[in-house]
C-alpha atoms as a PDB file:
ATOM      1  CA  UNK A   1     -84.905 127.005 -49.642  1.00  0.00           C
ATOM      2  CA  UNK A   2     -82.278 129.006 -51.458  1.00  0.00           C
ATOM      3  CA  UNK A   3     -78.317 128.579 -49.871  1.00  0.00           C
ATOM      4  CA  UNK A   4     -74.970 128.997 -51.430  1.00  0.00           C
ATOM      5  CA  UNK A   5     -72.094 126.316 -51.475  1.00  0.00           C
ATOM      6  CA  UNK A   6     -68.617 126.680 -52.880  1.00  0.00           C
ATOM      7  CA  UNK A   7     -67.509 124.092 -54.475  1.00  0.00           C
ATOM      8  CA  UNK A   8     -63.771 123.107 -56.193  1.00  0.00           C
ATOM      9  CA  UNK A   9     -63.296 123.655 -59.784  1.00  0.00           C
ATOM     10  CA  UNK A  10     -63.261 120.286 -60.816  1.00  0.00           C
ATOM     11  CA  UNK A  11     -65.942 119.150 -59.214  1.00  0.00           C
ATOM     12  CA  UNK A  12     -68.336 121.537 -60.921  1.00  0.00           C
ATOM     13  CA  UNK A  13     -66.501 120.528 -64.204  1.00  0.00           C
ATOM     14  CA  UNK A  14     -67.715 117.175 -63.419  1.00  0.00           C
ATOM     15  CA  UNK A  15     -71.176 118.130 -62.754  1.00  0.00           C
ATOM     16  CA  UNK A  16     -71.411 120.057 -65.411  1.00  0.00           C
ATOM     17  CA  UNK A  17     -70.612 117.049 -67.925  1.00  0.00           C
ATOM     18  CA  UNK A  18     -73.119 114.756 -66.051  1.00  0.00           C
ATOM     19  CA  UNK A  19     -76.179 117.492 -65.629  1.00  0.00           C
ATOM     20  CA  UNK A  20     -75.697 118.945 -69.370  1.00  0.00           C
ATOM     21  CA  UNK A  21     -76.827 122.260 -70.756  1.00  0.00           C
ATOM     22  CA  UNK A  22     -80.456 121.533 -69.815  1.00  0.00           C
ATOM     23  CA  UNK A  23     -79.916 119.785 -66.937  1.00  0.00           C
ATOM     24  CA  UNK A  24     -80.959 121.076 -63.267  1.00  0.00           C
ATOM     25  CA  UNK A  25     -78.153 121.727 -60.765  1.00  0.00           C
ATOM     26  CA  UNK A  26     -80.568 122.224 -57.428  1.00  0.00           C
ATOM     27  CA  UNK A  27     -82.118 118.632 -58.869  1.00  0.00           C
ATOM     28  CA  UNK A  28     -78.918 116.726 -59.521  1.00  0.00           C
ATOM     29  CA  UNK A  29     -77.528 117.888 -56.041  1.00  0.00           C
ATOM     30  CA  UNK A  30     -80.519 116.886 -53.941  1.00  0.00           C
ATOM     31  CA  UNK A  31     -80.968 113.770 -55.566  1.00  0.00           C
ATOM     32  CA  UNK A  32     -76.773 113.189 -54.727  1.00  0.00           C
ATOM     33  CA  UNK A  33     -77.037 114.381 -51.236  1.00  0.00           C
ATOM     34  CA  UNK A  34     -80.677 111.839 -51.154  1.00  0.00           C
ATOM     35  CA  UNK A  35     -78.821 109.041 -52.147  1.00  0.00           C
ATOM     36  CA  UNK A  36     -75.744 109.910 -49.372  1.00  0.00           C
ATOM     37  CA  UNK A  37     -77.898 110.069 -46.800  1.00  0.00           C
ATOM     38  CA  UNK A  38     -80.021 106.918 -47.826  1.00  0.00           C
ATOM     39  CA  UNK A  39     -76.742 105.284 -47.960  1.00  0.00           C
ATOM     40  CA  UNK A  40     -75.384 106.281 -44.560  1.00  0.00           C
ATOM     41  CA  UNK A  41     -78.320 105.503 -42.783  1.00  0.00           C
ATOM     42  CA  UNK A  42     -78.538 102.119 -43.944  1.00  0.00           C
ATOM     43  CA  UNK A  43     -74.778 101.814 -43.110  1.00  0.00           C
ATOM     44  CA  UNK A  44     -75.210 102.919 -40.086  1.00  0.00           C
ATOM     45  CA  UNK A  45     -77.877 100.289 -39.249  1.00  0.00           C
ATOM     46  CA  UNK A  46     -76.233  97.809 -40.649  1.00  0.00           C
ATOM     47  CA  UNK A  47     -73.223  98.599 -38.234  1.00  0.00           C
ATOM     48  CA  UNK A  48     -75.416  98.734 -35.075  1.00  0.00           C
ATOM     49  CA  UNK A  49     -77.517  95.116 -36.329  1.00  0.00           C
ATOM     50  CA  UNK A  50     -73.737  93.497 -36.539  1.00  0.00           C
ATOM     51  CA  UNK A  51     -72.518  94.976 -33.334  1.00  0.00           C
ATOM     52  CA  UNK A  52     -75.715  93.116 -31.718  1.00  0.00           C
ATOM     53  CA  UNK A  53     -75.130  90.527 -33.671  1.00  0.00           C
ATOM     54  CA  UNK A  54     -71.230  90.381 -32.516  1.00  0.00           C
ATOM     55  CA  UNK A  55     -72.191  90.889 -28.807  1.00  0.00           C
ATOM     56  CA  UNK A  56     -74.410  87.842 -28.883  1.00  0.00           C
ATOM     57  CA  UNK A  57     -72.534  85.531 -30.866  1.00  0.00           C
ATOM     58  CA  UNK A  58     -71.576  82.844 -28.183  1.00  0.00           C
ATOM     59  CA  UNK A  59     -75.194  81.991 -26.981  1.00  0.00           C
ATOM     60  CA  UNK A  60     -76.090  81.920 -30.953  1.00  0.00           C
ATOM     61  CA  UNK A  61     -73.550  79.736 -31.903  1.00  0.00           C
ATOM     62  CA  UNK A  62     -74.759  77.904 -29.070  1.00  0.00           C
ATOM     63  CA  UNK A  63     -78.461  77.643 -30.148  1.00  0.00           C
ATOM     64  CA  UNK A  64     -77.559  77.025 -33.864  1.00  0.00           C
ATOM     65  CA  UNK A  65     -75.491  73.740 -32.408  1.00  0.00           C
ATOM     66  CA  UNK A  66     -78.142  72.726 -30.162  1.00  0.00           C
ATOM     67  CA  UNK A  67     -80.954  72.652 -32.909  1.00  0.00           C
ATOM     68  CA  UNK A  68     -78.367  70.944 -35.221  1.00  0.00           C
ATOM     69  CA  UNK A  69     -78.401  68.127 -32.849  1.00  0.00           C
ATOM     70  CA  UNK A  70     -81.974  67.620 -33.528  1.00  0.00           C
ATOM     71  CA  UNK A  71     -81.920  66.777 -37.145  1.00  0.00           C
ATOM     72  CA  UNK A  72     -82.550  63.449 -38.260  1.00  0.00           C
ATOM     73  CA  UNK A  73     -80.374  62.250 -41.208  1.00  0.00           C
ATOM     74  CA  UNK A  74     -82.521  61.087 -44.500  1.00  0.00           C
END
């Protein structure tokens, strides 16, 4: 699909010097905006697995202590 962005001065500069003469815009932009959204849904899982992790801290501190109790010194 075919759309139209505007985008600053610099930043095309930029691209520019990383893409090269023969390099493909359309490519180097999907594989950017790929990458972001890779990246921000990992993040975002990450962020929900810590917030469990956070709410439930107590009764696994709790269970970690308990089966620390159980080892036998060698």
């Amino acid at each position: 699909m075919k759309t139209e962005i505007v985008l600053s001065d610099d930043l095309l500069m930029t691209i520019s010097r990383t893409v090269g003469k023969t390099g493909n815009y359309s490519e180097f932009v999907n594989n950017i905006l790929r990458r972001y959204f890779t990246r921000t849904a990992r993040s975002n899982q990450e962020n929900r697995d810590l917030e469990i992790l956070n709410q439930n801290s107590e009764y696994l501190n709790h269970e970690a202590e308990d089966v620390l109790a159980y080892q036998v010194m060698l």
